[in-house]
C-alpha atoms as a PDB file:
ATOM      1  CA  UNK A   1      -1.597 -22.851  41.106  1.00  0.00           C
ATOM      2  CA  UNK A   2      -3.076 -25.613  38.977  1.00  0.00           C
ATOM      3  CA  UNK A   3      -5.505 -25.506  35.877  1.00  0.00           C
ATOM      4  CA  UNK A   4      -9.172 -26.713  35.982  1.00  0.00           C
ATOM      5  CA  UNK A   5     -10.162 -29.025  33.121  1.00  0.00           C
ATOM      6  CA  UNK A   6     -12.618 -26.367  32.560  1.00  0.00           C
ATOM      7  CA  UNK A   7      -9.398 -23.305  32.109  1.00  0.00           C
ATOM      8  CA  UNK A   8      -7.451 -25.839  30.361  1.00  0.00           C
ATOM      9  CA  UNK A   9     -10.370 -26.643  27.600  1.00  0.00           C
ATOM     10  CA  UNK A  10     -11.311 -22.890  27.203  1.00  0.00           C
ATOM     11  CA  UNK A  11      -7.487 -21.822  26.834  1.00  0.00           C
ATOM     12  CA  UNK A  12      -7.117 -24.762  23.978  1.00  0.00           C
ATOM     13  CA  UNK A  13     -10.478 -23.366  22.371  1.00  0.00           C
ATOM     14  CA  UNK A  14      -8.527 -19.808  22.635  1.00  0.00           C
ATOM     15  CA  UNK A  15      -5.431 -20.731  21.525  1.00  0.00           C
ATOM     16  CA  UNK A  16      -6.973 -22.829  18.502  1.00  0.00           C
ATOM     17  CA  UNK A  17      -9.292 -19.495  17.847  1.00  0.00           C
ATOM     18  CA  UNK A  18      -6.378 -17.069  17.603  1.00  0.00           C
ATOM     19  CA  UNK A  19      -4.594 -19.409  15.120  1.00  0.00           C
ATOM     20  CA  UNK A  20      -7.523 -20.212  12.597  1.00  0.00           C
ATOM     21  CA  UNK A  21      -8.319 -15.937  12.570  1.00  0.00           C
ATOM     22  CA  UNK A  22      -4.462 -14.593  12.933  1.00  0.00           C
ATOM     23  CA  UNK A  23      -3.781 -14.705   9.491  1.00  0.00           C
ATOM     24  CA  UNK A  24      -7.632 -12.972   8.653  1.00  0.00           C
ATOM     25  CA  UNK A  25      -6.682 -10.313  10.863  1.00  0.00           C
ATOM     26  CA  UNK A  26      -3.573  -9.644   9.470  1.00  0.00           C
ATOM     27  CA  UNK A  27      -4.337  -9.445   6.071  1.00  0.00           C
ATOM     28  CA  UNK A  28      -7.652  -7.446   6.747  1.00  0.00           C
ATOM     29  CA  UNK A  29      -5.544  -4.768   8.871  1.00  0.00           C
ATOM     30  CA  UNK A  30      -2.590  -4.408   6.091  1.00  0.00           C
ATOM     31  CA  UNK A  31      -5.675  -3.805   3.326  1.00  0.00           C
ATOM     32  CA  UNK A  32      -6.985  -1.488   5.289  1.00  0.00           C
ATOM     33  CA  UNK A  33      -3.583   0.151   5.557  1.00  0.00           C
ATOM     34  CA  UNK A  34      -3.161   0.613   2.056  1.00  0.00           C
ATOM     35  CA  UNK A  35      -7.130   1.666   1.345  1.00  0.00           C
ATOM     36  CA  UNK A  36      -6.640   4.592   4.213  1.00  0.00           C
ATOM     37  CA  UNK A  37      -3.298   5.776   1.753  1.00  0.00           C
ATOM     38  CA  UNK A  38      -5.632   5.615  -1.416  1.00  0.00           C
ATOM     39  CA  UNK A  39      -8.861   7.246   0.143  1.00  0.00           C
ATOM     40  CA  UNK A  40      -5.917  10.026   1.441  1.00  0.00           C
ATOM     41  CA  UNK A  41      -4.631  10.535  -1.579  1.00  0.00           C
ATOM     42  CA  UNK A  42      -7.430  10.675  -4.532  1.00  0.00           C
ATOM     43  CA  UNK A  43      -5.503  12.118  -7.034  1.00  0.00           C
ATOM     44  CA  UNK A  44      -1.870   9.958  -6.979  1.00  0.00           C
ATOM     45  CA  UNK A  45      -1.857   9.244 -10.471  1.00  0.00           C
ATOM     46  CA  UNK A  46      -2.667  12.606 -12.175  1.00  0.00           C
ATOM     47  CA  UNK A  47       1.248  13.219 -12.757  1.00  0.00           C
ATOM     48  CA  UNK A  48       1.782  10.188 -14.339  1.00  0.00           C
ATOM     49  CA  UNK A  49      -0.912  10.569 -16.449  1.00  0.00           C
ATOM     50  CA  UNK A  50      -0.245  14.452 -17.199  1.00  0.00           C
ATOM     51  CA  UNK A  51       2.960  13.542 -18.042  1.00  0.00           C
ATOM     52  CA  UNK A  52       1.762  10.444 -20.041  1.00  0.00           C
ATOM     53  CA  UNK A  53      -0.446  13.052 -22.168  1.00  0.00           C
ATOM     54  CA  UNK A  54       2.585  15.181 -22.390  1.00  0.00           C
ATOM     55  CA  UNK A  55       4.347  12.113 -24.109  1.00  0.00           C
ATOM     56  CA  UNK A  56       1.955  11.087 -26.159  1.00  0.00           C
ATOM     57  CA  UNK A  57       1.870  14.951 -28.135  1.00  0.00           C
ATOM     58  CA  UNK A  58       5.551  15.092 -27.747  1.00  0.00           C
ATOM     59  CA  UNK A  59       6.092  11.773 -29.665  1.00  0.00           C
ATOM     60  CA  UNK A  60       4.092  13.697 -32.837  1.00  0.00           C
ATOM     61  CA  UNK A  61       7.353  16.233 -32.533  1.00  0.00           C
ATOM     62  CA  UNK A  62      10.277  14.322 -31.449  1.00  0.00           C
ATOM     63  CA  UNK A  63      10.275  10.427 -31.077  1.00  0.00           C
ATOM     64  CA  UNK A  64      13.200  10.801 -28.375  1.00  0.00           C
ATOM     65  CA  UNK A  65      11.224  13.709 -26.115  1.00  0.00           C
ATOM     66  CA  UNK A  66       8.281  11.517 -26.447  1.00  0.00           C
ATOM     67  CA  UNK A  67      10.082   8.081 -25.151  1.00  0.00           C
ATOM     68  CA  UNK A  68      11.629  10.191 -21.920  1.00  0.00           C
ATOM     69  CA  UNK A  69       8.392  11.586 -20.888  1.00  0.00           C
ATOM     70  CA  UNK A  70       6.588   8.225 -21.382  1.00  0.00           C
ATOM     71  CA  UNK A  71       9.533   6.872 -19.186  1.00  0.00           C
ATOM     72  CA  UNK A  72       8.768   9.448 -16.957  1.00  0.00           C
ATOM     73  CA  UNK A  73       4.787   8.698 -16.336  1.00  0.00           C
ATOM     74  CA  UNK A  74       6.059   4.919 -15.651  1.00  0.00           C
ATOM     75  CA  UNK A  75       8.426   5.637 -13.432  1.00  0.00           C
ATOM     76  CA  UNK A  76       6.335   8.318 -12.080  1.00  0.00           C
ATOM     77  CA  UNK A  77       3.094   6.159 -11.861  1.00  0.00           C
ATOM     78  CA  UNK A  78       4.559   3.310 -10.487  1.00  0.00           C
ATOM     79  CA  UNK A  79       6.454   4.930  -7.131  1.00  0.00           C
ATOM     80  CA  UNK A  80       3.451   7.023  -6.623  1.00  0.00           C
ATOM     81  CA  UNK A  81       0.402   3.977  -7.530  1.00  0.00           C
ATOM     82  CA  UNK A  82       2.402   1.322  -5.656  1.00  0.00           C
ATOM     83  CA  UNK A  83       5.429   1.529  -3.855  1.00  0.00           C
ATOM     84  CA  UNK A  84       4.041   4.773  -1.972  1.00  0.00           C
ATOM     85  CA  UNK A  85       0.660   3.046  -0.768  1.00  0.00           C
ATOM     86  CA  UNK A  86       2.816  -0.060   0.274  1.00  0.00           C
ATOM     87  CA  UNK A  87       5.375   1.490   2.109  1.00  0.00           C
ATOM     88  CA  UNK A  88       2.678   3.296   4.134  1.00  0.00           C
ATOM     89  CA  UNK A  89       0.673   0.409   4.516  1.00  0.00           C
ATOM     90  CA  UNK A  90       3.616  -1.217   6.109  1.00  0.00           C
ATOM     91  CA  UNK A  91       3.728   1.342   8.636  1.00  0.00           C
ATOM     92  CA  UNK A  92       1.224   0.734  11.600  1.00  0.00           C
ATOM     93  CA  UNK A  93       1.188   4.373  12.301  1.00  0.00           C
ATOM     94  CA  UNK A  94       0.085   7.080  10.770  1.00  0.00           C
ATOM     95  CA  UNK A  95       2.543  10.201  11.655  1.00  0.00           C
ATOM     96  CA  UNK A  96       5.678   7.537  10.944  1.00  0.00           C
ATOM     97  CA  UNK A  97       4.378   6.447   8.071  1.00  0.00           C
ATOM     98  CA  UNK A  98       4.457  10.125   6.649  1.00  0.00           C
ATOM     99  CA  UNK A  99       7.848  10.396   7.479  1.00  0.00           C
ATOM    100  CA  UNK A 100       9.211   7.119   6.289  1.00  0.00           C
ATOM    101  CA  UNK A 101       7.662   8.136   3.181  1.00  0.00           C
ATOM    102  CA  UNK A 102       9.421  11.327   2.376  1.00  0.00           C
ATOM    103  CA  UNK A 103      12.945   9.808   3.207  1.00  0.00           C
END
């Protein structure tokens, strides 16, 4: 079964569609990804920052107790601000995305 010039124009003016918005698409779906984890999860950087505080009035006491727990809220703040939300926004789905994340 042959083409018309008609099919053959429209499935260029597809094709040449898809490309110019594929990469739009993409990037718009994988922000929302990581927005839905944020909106989820309002409160991901209250440990770091509790534990932050707890540095700062522990470095009044004891320089070393103070350094750990401000190594703490980074390492703390970091896998739950960033790597979390990327990792999930990764995942297409929801339910595996949950999963992935507590491994």
């Amino acid at each position: 079964m042959s083409m018309t010039l008609e099919e053959g124009v429209y499935e260029d003016f597809i094709a040449q569609l898809y490309e110019e918005h594929k990469k739009e698409a993409i990037e718009e779906f994988t922000v929302e990804r990581l927005q839905s984890y944020y909106l989820k999860n309002k409160l991901l950087a209250k440990p770091a920052l509790q534990a932050l505080k707890e540095a700062r009035n522990l470095v009044k006491l004891n320089v070393t107790a103070g350094f750990i727990f401000g190594a703490i809220s980074m390492e703390v703040g970091l896998k739950a601000t960033l790597l979390k939300p990327i990792v999930y926004g990764l995942v297409h789905t929801d339910s595996i995305a949950g999963i992935i994340l507590e491994m």
